[in-house]
PDB file of N, CA and C in Angstrom:
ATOM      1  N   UNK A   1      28.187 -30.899  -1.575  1.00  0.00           N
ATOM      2  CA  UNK A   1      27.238 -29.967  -2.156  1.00  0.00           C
ATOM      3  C   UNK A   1      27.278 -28.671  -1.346  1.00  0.00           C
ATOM      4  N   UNK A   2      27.324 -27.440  -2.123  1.00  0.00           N
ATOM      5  CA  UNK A   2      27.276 -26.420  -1.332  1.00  0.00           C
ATOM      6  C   UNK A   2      25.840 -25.975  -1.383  1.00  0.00           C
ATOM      7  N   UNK A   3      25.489 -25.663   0.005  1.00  0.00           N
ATOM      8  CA  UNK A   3      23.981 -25.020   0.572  1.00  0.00           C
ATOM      9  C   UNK A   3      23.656 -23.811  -0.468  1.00  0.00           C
ATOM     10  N   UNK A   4      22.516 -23.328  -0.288  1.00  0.00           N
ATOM     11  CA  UNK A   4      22.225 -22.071  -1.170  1.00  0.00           C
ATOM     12  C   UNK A   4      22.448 -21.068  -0.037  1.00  0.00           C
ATOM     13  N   UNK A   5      23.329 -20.009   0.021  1.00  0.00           N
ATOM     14  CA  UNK A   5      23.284 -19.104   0.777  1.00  0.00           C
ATOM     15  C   UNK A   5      22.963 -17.759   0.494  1.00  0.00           C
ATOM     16  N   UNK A   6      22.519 -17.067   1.422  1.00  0.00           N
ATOM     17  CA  UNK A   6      21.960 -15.596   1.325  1.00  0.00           C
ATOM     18  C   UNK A   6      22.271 -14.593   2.405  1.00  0.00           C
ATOM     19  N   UNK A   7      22.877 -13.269   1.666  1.00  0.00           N
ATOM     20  CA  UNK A   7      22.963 -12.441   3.344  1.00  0.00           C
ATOM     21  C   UNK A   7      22.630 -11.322   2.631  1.00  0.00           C
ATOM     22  N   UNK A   8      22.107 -10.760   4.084  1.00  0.00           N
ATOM     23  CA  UNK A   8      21.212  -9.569   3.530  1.00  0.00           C
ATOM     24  C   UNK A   8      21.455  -8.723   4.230  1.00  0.00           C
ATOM     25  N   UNK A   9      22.115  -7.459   3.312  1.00  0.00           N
ATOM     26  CA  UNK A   9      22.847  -6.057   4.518  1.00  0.00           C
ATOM     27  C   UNK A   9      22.571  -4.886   3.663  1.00  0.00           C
ATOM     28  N   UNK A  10      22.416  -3.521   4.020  1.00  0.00           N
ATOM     29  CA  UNK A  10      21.638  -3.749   5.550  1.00  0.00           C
ATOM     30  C   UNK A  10      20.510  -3.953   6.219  1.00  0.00           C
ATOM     31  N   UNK A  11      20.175  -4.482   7.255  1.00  0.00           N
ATOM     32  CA  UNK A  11      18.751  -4.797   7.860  1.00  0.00           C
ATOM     33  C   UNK A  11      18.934  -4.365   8.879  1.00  0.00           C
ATOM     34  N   UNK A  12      17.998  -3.352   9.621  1.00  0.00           N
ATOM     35  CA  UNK A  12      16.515  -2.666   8.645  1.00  0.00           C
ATOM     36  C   UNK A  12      17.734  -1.689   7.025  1.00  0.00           C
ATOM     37  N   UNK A  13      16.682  -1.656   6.259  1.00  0.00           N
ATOM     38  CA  UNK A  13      17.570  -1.238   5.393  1.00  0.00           C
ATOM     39  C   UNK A  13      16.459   0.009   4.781  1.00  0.00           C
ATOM     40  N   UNK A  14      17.453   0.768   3.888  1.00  0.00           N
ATOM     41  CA  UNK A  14      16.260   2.549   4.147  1.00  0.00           C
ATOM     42  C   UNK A  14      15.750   2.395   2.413  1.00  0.00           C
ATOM     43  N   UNK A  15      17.094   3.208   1.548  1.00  0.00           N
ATOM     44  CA  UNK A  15      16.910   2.750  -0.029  1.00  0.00           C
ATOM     45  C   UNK A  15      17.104   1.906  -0.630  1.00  0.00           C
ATOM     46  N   UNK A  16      18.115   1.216  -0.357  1.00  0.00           N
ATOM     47  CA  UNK A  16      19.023   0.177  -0.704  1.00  0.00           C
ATOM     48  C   UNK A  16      18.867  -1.070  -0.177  1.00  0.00           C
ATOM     49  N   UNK A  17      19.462  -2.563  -0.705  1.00  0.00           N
ATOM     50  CA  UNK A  17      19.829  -3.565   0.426  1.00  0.00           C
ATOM     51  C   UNK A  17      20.394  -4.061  -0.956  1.00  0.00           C
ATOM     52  N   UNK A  18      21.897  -4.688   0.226  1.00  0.00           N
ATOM     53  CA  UNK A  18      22.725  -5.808  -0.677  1.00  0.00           C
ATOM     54  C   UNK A  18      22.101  -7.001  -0.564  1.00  0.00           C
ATOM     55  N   UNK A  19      22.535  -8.279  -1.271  1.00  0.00           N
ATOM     56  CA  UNK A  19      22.335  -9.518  -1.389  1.00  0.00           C
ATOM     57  C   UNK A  19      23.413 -10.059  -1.683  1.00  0.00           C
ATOM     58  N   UNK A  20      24.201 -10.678  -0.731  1.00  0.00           N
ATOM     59  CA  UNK A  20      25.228 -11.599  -0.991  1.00  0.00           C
ATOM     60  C   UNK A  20      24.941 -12.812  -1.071  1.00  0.00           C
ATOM     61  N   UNK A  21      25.075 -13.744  -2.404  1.00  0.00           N
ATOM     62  CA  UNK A  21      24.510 -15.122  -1.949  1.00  0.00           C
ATOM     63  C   UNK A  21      25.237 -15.719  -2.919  1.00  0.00           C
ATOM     64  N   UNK A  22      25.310 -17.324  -2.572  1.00  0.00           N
ATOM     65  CA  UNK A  22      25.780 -18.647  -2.780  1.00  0.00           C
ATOM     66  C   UNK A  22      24.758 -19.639  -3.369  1.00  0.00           C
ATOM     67  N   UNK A  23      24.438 -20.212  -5.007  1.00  0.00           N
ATOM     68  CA  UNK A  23      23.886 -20.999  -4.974  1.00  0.00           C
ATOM     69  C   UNK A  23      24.304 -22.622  -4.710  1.00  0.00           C
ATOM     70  N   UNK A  24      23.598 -23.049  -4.845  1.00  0.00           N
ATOM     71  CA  UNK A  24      23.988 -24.714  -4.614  1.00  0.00           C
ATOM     72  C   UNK A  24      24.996 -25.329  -6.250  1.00  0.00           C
ATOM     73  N   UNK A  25      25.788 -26.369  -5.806  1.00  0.00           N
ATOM     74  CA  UNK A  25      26.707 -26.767  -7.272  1.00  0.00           C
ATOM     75  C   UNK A  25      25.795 -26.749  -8.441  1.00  0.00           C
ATOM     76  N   UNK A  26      26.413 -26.707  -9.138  1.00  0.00           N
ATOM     77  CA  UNK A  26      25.521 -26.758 -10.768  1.00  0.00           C
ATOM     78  C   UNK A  26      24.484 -25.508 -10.992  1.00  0.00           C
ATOM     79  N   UNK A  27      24.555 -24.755 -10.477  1.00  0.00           N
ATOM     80  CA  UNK A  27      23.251 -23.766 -10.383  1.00  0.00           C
ATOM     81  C   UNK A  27      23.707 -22.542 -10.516  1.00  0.00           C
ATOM     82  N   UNK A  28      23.746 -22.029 -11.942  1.00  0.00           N
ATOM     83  CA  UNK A  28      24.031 -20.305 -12.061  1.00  0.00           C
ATOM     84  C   UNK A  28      23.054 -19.477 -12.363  1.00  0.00           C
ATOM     85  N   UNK A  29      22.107 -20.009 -12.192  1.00  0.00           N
ATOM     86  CA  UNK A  29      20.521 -18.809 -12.254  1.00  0.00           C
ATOM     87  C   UNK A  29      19.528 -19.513 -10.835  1.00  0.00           C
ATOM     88  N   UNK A  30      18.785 -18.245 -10.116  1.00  0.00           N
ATOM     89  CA  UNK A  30      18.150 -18.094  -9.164  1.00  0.00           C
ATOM     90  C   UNK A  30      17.525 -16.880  -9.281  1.00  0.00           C
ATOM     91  N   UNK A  31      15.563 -16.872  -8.955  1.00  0.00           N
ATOM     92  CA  UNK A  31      15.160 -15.764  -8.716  1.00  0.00           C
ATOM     93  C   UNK A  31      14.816 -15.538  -7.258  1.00  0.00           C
ATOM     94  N   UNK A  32      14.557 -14.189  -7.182  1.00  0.00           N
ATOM     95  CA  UNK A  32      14.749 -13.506  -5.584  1.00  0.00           C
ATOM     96  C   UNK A  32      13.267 -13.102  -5.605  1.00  0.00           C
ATOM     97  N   UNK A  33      12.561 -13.180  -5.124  1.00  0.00           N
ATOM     98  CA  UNK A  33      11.536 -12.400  -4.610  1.00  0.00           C
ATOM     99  C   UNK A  33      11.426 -11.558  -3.790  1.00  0.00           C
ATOM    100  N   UNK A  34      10.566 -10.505  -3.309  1.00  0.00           N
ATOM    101  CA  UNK A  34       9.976  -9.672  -2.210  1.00  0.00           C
ATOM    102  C   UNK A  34       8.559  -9.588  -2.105  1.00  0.00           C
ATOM    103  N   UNK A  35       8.039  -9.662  -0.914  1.00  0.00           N
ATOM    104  CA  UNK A  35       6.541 -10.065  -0.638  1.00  0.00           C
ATOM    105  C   UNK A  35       6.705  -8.849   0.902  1.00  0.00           C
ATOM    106  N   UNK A  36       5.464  -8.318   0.383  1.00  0.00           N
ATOM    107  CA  UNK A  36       4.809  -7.606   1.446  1.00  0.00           C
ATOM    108  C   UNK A  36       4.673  -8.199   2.662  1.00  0.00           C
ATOM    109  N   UNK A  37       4.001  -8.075   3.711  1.00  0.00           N
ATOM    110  CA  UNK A  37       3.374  -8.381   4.828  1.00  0.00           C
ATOM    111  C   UNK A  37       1.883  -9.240   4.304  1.00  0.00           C
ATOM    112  N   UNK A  38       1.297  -8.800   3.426  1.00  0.00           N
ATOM    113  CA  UNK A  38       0.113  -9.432   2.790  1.00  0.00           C
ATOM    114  C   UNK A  38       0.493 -11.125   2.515  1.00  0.00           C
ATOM    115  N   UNK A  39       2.153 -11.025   2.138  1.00  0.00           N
ATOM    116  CA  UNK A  39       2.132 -11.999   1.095  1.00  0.00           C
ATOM    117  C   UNK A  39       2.523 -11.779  -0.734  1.00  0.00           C
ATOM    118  N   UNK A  40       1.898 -10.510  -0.837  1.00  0.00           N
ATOM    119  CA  UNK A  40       1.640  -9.957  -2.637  1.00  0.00           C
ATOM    120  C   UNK A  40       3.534 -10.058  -2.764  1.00  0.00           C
ATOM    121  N   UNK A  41       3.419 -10.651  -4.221  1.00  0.00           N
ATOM    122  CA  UNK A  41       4.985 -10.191  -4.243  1.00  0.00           C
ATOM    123  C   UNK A  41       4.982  -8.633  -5.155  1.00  0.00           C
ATOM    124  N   UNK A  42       6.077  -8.087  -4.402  1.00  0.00           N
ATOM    125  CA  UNK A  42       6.472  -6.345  -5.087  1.00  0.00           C
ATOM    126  C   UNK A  42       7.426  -6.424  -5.749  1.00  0.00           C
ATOM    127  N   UNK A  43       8.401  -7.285  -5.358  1.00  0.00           N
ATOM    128  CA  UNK A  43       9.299  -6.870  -6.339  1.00  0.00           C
ATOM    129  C   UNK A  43      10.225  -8.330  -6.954  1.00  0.00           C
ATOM    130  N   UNK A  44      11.080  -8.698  -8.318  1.00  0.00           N
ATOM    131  CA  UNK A  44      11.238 -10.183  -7.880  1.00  0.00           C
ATOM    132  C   UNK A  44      12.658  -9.582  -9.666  1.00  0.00           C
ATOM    133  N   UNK A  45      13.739 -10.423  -9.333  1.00  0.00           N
ATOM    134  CA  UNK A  45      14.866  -9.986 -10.065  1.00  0.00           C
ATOM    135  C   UNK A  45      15.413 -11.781 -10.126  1.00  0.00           C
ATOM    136  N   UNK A  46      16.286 -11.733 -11.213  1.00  0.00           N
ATOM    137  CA  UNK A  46      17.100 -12.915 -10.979  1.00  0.00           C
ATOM    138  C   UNK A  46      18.491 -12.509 -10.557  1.00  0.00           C
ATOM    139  N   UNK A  47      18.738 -13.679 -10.460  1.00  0.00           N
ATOM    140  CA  UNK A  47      20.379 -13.653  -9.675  1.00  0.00           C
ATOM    141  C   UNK A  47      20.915 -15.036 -11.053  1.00  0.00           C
ATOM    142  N   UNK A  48      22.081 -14.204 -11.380  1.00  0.00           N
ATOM    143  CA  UNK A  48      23.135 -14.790 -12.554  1.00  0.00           C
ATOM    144  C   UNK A  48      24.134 -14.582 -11.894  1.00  0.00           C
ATOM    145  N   UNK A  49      25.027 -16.233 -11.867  1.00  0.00           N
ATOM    146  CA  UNK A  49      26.308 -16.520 -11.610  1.00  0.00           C
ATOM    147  C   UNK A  49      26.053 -17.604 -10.397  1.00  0.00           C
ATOM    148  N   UNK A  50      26.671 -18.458 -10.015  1.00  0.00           N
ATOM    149  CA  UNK A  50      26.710 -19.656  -9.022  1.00  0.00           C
ATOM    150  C   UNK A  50      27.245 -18.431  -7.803  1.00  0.00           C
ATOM    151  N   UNK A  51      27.485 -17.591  -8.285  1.00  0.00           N
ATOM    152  CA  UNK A  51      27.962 -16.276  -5.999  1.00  0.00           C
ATOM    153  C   UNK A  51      27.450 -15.341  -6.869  1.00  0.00           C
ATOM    154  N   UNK A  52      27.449 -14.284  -6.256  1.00  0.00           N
ATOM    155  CA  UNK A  52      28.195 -13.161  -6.377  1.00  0.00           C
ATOM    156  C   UNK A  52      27.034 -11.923  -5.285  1.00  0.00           C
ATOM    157  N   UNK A  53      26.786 -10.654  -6.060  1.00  0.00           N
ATOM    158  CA  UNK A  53      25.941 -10.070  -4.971  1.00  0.00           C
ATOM    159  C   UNK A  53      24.901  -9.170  -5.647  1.00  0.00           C
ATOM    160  N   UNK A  54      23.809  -8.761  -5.514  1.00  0.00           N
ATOM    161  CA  UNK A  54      22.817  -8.156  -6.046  1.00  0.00           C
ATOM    162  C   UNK A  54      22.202  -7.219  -5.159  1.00  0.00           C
ATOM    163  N   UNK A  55      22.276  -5.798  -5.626  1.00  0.00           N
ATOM    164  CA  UNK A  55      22.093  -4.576  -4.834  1.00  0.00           C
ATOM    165  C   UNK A  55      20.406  -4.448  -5.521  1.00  0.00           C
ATOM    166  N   UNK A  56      19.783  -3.923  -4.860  1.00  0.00           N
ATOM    167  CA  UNK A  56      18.246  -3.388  -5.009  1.00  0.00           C
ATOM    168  C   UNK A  56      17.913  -2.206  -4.469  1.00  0.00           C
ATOM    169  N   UNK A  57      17.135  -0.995  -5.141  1.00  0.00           N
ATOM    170  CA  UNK A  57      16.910  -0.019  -4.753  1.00  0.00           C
ATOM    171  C   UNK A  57      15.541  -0.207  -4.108  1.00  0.00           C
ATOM    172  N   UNK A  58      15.234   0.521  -3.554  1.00  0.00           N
ATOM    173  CA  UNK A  58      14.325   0.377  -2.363  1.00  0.00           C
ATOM    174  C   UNK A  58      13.577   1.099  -2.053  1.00  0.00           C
ATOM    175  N   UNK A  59      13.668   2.237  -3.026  1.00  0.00           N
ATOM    176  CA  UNK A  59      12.961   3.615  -2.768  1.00  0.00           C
ATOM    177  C   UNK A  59      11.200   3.749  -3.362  1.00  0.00           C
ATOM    178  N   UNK A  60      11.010   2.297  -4.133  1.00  0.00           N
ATOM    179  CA  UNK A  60       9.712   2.789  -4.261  1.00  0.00           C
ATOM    180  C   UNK A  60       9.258   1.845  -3.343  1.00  0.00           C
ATOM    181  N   UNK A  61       9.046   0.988  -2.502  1.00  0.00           N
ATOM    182  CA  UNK A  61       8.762   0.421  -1.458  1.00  0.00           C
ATOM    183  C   UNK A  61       8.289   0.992  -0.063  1.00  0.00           C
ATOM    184  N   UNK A  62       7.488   1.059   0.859  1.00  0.00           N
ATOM    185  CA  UNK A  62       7.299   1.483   1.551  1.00  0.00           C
ATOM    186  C   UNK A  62       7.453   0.940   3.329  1.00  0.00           C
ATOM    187  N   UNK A  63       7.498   1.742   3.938  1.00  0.00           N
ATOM    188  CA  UNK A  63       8.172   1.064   5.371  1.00  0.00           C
ATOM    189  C   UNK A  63       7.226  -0.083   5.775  1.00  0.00           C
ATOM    190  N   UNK A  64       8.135  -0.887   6.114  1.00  0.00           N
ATOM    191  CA  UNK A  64       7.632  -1.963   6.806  1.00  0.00           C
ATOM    192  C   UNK A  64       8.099  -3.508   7.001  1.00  0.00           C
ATOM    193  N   UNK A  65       7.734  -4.516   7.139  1.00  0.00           N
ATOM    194  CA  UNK A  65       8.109  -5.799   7.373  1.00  0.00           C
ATOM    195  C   UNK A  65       8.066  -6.608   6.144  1.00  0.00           C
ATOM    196  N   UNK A  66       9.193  -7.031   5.432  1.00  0.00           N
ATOM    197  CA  UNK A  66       8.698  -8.016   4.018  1.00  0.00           C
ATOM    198  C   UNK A  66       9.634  -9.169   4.189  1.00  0.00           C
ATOM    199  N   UNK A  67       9.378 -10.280   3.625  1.00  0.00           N
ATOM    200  CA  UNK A  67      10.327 -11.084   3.297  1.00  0.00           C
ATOM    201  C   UNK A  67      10.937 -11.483   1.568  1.00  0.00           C
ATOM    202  N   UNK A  68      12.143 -12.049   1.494  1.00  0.00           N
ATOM    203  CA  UNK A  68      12.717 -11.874   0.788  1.00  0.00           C
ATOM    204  C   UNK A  68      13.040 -13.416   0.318  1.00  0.00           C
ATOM    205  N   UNK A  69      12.843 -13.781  -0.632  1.00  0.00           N
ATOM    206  CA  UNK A  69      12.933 -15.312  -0.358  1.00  0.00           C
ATOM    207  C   UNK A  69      13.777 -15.876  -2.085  1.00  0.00           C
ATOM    208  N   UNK A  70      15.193 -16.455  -2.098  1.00  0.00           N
ATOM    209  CA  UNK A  70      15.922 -16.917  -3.546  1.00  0.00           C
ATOM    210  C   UNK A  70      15.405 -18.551  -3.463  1.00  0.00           C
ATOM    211  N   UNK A  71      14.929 -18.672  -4.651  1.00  0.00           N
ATOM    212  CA  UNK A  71      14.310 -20.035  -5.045  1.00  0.00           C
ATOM    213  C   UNK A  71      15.269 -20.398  -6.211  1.00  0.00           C
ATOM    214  N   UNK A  72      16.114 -22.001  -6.273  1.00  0.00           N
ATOM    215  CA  UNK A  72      16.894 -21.941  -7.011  1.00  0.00           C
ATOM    216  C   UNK A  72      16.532 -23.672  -7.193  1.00  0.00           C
ATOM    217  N   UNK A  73      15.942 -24.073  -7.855  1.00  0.00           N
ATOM    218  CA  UNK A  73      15.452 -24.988  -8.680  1.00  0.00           C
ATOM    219  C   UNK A  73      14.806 -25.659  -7.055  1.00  0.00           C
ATOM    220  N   UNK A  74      15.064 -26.813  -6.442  1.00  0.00           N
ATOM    221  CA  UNK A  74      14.426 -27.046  -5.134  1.00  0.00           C
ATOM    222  C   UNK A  74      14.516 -26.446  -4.187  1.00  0.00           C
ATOM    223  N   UNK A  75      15.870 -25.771  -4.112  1.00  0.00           N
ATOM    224  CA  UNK A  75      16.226 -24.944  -2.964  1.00  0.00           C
ATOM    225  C   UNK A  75      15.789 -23.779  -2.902  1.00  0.00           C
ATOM    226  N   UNK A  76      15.354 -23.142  -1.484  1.00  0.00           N
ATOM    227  CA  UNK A  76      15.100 -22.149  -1.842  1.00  0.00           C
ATOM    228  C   UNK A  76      15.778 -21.538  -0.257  1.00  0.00           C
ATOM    229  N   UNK A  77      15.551 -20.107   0.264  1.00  0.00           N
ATOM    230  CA  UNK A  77      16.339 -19.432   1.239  1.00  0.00           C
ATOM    231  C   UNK A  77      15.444 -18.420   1.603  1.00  0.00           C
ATOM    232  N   UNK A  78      14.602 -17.995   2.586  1.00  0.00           N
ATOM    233  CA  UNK A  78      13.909 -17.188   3.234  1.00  0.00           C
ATOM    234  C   UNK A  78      14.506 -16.194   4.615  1.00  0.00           C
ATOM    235  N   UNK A  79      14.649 -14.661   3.882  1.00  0.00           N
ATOM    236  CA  UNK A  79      15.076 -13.848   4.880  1.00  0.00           C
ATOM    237  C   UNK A  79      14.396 -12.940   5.631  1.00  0.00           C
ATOM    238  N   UNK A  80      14.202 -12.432   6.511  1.00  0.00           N
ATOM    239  CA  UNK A  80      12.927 -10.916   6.861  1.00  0.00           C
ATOM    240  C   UNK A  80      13.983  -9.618   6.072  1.00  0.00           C
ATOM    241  N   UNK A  81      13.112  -8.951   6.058  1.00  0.00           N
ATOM    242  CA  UNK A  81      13.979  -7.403   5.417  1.00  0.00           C
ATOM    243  C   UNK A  81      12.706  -6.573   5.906  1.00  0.00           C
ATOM    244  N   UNK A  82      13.514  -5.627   6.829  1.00  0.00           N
ATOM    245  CA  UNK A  82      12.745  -4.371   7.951  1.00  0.00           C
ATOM    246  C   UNK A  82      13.265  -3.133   6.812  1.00  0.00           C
ATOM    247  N   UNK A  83      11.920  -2.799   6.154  1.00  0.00           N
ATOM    248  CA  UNK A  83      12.970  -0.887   5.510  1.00  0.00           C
ATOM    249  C   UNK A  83      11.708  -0.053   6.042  1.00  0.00           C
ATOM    250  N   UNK A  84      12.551   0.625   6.848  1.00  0.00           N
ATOM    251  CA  UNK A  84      12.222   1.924   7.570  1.00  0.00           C
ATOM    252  C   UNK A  84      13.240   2.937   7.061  1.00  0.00           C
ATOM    253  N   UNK A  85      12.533   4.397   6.892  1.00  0.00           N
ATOM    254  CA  UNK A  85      13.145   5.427   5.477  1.00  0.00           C
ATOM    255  C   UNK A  85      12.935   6.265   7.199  1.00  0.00           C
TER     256      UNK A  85
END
């Protein structure tokens, strides 16, 4: 079985951030979230295809500490993401 993987470049990241990720076998849909420091989620996209990579603009977001977390049926993958502009 392959793990669900996630990489996240760049961090701290300003407008932008990639998402390179890997879901687990059998699995070609996954959604991504973004959550404030509160917790609130801001922003949340799916991911289509078992790999590939998903770019996000970043510009209406504001500086600070969030996490980023792909939930893909049980699995899920939790990253920090620092955007300082």
């Amino acid at each position: 079985v392959v793990p669900l993987q996630m990489n996240v470049h760049p961090n701290p990241a300003t407008t932008w951030v990639a998402i390179d990720y890997t879901l687990p076998n059998g699995n070609a849909k996954a959604e991504l979230s973004i959550f404030n420091a509160m917790g609130v989620k801001v922003k949340q996209v799916e991911l289509d295809g078992n790999q590939g990579q998903k770019v996000l603009d970043l510009r209406e977001l504001s500086n600070g500490v969030y996490t980023m977390t792909v939930l893909c049926g049980e699995y899920y993958q939790t990253e920090k993401l620092v955007i300082s502009k």
